[in-house]
N, C-alpha and C. Protein backbone atom coordinates (compact mmCIF):
# COMPACT_ATOMS: atom_id res chain seq x y z
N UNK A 1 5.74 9.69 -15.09
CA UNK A 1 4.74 8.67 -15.41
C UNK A 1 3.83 8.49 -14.19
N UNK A 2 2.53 8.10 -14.31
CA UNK A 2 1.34 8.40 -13.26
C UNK A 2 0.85 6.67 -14.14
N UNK A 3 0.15 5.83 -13.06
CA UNK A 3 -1.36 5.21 -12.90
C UNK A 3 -1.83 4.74 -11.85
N UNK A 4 -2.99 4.61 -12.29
CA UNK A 4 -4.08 4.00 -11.60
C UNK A 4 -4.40 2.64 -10.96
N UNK A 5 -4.40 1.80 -10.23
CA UNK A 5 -5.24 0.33 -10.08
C UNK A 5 -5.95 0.58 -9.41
N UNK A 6 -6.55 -0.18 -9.18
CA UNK A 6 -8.28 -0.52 -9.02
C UNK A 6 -8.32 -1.98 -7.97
N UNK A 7 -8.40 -2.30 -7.43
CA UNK A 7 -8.84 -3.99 -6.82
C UNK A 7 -10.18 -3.80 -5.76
N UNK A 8 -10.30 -4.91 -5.76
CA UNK A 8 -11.96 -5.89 -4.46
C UNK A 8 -10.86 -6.38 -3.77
N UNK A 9 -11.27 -5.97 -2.54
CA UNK A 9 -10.93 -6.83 -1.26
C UNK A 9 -12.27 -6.88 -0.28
N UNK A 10 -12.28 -8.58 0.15
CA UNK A 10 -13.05 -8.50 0.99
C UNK A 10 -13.22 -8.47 2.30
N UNK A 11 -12.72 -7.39 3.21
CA UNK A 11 -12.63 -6.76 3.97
C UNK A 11 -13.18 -5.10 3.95
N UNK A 12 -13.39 -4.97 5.44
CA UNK A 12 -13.75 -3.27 5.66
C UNK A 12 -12.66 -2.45 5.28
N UNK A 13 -13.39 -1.14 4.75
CA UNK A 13 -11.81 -0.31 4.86
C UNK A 13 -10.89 -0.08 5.92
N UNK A 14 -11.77 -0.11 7.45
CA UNK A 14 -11.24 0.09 8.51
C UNK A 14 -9.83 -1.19 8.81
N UNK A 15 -10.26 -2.06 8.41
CA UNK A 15 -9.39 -3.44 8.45
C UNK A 15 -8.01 -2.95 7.25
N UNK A 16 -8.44 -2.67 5.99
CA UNK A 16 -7.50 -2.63 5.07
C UNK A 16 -6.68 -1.66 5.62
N UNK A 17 -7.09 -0.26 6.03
CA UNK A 17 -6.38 1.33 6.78
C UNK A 17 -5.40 0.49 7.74
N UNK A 18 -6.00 -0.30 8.91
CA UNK A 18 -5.31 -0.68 9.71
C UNK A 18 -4.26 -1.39 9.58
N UNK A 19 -4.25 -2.15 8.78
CA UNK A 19 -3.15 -3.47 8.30
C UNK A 19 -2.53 -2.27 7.63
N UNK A 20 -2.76 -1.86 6.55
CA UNK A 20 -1.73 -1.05 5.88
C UNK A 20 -0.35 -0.47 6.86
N UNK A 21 -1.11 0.54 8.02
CA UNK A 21 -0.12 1.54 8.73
C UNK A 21 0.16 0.24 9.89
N UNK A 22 -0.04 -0.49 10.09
CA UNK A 22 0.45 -1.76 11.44
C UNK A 22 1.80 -2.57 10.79
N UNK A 23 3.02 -2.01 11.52
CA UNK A 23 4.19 -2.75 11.36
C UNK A 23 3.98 -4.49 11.43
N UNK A 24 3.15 -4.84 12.23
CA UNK A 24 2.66 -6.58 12.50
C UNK A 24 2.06 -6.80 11.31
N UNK A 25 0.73 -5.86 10.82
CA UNK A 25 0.01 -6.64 10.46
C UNK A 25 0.70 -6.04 8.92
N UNK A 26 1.21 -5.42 8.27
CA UNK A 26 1.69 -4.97 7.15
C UNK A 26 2.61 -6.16 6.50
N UNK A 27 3.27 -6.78 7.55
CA UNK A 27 4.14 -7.66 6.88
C UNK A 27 3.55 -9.10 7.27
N UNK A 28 2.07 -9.59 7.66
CA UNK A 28 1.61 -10.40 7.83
C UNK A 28 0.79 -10.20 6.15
N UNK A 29 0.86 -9.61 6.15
CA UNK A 29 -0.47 -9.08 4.70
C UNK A 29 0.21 -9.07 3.36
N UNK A 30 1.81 -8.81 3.46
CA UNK A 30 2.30 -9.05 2.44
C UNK A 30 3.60 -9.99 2.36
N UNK A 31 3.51 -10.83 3.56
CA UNK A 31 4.41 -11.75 3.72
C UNK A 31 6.20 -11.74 3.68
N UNK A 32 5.78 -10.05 3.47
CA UNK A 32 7.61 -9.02 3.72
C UNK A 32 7.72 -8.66 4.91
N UNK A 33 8.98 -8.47 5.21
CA UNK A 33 9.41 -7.56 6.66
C UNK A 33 8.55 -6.37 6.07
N UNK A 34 8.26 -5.59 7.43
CA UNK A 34 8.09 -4.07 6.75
C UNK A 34 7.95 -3.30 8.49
N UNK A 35 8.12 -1.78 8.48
CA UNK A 35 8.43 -1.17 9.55
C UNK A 35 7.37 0.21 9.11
N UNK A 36 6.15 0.29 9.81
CA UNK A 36 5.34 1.42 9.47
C UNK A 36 4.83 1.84 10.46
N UNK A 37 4.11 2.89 10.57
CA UNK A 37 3.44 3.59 11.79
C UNK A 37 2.15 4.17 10.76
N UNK A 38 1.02 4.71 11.88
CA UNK A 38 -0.02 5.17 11.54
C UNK A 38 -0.04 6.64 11.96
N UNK A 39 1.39 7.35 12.14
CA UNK A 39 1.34 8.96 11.80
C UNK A 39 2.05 9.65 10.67
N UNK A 40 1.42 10.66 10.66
CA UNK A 40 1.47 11.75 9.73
C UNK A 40 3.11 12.18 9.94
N UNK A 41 4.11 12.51 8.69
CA UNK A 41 5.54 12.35 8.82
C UNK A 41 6.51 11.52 9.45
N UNK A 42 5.83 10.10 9.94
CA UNK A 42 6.73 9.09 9.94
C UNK A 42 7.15 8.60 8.79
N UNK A 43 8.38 7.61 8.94
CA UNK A 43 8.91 7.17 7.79
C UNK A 43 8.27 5.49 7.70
N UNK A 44 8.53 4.93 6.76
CA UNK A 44 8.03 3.43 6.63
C UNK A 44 9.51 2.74 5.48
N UNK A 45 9.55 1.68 6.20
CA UNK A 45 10.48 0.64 4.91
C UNK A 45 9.28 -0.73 4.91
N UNK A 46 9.12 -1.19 3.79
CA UNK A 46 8.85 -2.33 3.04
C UNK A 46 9.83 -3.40 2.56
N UNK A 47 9.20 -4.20 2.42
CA UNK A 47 9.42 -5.38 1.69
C UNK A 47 11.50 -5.58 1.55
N UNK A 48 11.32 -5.58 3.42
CA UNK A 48 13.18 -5.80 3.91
C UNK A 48 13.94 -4.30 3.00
N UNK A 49 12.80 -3.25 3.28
CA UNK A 49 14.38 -2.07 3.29
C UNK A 49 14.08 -1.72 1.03
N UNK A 50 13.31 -2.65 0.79
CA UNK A 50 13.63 -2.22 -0.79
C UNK A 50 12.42 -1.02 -1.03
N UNK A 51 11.25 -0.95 -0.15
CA UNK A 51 10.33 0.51 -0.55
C UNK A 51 10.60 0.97 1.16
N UNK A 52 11.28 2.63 0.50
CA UNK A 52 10.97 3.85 1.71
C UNK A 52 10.22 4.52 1.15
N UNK A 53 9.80 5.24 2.29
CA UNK A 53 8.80 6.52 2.08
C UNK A 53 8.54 6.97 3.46
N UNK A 54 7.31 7.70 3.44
CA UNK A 54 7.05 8.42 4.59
C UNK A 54 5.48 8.97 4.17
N UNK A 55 4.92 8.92 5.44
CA UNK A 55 3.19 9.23 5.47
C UNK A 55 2.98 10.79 5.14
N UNK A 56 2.58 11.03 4.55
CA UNK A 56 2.20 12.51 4.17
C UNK A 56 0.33 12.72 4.36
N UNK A 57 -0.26 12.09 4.20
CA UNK A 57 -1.52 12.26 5.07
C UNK A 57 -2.44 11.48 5.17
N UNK A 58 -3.07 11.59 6.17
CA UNK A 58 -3.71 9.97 6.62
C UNK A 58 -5.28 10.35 6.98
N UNK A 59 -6.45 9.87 6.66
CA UNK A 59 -7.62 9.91 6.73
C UNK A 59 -8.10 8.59 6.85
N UNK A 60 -8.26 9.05 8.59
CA UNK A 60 -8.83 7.42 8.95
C UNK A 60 -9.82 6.22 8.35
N UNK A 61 -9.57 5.16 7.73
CA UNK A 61 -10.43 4.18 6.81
C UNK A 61 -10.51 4.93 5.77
N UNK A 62 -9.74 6.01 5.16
CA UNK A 62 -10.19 6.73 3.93
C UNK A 62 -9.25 6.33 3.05
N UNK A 63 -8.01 6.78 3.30
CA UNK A 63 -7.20 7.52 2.57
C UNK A 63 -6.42 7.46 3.20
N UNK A 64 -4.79 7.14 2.07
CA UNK A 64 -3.67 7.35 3.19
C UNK A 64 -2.19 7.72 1.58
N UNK A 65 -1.57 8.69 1.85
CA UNK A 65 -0.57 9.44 0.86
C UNK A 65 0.65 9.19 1.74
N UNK A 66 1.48 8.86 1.02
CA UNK A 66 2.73 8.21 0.78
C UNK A 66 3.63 8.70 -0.10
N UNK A 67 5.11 9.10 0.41
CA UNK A 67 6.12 9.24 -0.35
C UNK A 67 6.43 7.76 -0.81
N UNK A 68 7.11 7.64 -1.53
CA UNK A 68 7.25 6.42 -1.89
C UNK A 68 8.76 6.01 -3.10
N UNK A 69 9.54 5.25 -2.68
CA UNK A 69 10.53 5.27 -3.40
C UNK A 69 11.17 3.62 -3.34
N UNK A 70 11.34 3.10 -4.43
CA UNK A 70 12.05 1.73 -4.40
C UNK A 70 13.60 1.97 -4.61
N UNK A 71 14.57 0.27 -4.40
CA UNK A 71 15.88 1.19 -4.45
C UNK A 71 16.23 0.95 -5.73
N UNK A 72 15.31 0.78 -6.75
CA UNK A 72 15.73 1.20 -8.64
C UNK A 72 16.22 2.28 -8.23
N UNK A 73 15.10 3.42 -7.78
CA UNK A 73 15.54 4.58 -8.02
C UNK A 73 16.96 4.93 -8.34
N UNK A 74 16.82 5.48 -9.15
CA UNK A 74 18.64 6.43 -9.21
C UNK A 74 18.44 7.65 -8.13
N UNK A 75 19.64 7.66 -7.39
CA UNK A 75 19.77 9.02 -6.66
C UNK A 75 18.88 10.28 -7.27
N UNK A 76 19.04 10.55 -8.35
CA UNK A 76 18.81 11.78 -8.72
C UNK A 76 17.81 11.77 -8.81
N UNK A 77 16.52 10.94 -8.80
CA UNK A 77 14.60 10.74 -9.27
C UNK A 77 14.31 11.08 -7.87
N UNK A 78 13.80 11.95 -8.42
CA UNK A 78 12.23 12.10 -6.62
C UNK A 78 11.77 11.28 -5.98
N UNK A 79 11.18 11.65 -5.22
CA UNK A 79 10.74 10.42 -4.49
C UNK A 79 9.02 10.04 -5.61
N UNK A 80 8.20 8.85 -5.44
CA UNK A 80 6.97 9.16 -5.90
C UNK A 80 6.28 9.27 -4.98
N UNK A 81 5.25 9.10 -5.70
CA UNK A 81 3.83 9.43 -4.39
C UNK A 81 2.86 8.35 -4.32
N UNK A 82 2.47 7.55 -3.69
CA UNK A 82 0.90 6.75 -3.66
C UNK A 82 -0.21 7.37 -2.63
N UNK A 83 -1.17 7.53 -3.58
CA UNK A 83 -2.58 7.75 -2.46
C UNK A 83 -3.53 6.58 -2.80
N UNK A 84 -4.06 5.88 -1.62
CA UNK A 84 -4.76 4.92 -1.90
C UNK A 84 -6.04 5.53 -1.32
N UNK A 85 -6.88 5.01 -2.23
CA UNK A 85 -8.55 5.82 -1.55
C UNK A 85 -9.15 4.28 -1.46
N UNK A 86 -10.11 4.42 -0.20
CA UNK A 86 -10.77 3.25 0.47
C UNK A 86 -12.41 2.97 0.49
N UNK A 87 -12.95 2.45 -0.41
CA UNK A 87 -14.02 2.90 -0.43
C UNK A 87 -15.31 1.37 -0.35
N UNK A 88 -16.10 1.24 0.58
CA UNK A 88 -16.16 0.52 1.22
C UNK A 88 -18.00 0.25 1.02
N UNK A 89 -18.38 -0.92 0.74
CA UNK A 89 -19.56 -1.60 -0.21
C UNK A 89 -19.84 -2.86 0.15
N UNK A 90 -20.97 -2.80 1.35
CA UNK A 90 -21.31 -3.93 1.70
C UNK A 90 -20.16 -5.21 1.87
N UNK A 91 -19.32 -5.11 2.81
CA UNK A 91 -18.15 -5.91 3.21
C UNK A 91 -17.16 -5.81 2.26
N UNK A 92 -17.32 -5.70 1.01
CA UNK A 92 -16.09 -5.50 0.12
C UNK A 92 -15.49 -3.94 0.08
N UNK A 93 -14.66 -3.66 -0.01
CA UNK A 93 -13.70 -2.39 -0.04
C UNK A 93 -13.01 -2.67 -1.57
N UNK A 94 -13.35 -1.59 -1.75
CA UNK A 94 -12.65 -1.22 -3.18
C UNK A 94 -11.31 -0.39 -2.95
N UNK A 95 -10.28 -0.99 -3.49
CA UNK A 95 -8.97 -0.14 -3.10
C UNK A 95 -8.69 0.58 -4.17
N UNK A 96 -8.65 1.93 -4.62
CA UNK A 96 -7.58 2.63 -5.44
C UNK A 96 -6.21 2.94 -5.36
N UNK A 97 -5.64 2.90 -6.24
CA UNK A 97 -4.26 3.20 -5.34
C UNK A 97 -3.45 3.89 -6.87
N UNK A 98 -3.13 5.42 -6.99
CA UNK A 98 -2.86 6.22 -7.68
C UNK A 98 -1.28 6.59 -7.10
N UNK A 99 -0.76 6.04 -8.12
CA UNK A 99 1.22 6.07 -8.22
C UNK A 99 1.47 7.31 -9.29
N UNK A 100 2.03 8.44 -8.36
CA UNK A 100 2.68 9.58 -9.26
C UNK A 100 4.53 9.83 -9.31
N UNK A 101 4.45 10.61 -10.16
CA UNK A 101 6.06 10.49 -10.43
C UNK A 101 7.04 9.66 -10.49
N UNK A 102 6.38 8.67 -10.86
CA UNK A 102 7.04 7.43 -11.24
C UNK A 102 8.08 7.19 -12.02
N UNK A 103 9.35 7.14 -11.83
CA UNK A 103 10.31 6.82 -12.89
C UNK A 103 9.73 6.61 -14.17
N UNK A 104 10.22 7.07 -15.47
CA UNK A 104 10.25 6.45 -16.94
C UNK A 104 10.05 4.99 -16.87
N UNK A 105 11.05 5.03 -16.35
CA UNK A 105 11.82 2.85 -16.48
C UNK A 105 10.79 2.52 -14.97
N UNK A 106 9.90 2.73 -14.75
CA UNK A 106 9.19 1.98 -13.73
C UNK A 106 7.86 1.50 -13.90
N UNK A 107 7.42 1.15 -15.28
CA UNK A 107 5.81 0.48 -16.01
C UNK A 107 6.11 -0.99 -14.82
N UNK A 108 7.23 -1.14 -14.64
CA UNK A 108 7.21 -2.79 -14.22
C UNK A 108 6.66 -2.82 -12.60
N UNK A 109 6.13 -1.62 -12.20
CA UNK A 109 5.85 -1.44 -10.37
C UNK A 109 3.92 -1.32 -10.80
N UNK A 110 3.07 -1.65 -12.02
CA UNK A 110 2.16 -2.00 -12.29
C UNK A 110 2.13 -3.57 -11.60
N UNK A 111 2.45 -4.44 -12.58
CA UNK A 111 2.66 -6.09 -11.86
C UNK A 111 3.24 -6.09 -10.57
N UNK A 112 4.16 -4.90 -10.01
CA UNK A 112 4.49 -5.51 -8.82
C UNK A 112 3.47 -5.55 -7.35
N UNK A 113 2.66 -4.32 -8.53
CA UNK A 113 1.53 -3.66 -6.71
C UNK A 113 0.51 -4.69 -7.01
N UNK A 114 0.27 -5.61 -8.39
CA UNK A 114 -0.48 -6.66 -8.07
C UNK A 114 -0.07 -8.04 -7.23
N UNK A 115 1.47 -8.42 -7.55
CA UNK A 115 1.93 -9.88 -7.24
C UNK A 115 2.26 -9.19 -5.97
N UNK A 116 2.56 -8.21 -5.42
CA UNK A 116 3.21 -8.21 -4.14
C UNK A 116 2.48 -7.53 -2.81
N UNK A 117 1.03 -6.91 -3.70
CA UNK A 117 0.30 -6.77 -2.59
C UNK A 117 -0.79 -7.04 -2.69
N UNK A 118 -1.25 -6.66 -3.71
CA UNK A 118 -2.94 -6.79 -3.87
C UNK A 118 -3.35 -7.89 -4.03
N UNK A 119 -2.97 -8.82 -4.46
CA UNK A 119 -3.13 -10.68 -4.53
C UNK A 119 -2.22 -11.16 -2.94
N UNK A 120 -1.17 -10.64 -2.40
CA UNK A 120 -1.43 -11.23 -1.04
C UNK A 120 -2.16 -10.79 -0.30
N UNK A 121 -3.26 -9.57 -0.09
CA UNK A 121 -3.96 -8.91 0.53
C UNK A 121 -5.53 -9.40 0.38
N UNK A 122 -5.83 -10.02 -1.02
CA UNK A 122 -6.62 -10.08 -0.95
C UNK A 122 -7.31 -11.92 -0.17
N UNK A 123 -5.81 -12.81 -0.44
CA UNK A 123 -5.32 -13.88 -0.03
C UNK A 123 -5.51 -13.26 1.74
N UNK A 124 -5.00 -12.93 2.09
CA UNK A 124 -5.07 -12.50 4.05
C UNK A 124 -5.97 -12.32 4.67
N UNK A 125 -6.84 -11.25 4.17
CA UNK A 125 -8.38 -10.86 3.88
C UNK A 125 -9.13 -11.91 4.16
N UNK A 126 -9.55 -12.75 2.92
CA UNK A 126 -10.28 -14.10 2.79
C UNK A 126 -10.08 -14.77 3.72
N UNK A 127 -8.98 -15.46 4.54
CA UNK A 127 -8.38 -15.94 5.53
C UNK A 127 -8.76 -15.33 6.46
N UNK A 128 -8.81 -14.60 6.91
CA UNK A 128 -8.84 -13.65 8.14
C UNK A 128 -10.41 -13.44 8.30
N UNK A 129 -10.88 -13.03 7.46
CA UNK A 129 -12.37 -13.03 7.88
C UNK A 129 -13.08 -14.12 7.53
N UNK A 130 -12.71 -15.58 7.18
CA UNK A 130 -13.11 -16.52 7.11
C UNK A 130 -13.45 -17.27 8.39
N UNK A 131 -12.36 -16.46 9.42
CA UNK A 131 -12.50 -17.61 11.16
C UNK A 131 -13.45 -16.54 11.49
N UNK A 132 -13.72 -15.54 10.96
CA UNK A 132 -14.70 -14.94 11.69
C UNK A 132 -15.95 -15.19 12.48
């Protein structure tokens, strides 16, 4: 199973790229622990240890691909994949963010990439460039 979302954030992409791969600012942005780096074959945990993965390729303010695995997973499922593309419009950034190989039983990680990131992100954002 594969989709798509779509969100507005109002922030640069350079800001969104950065927070994403920043262990500080990753779990300031989604109000989870989380442990990430901004290279190519590091590993990352989320939201206290429940999403691993690992960076598979990174294009600065562009683009950034992700193994990606929650602990639903059953042992035996692959890992998935997220590529988020960053695309950036007069202060607002448009985020894509394309989830492949997704478990059968995983339609329910639609609502979660909204309630657990993209509505606190876009909440951090607003805030953050508001003291600007």
């Amino acid at each position: 199973m594969e989709f798509t979302l779509t969100t507005n954030i109002k922030a640069t992409a350079k800001q969104i790229y950065k927070s994403w791969l920043s262990t500080q600012r990753h779990s300031k942005m989604t109000g989870s622990p989380a442990f990430i780096s901004d290279k190519v074959g590091d590993t990352f945990k989320a939201w206290d240890g429940y999403i691993t993965g690992k960076n598979i390729e990174l294009e600065s303010y562009n683009r950034i691909v992700q193994s990606w695995r929650s602990a639903n997973f059953e042992d035996s499922e692959s890992d998935s994949q997220i590529e988020i593309s960053l695309s950036e419009n007069e202060g607002d950034t448009t985020l894509t963010l394309k989830h492949t190989n997704v478990p059968e039983s995983g339609e329910h990680y639609k609502k979660g990439w909204e309630q657990h990131y993209f509505e606190p992100m876009r909440n951090y954002f607003k805030v953050l460039n508001k003291t600007k």
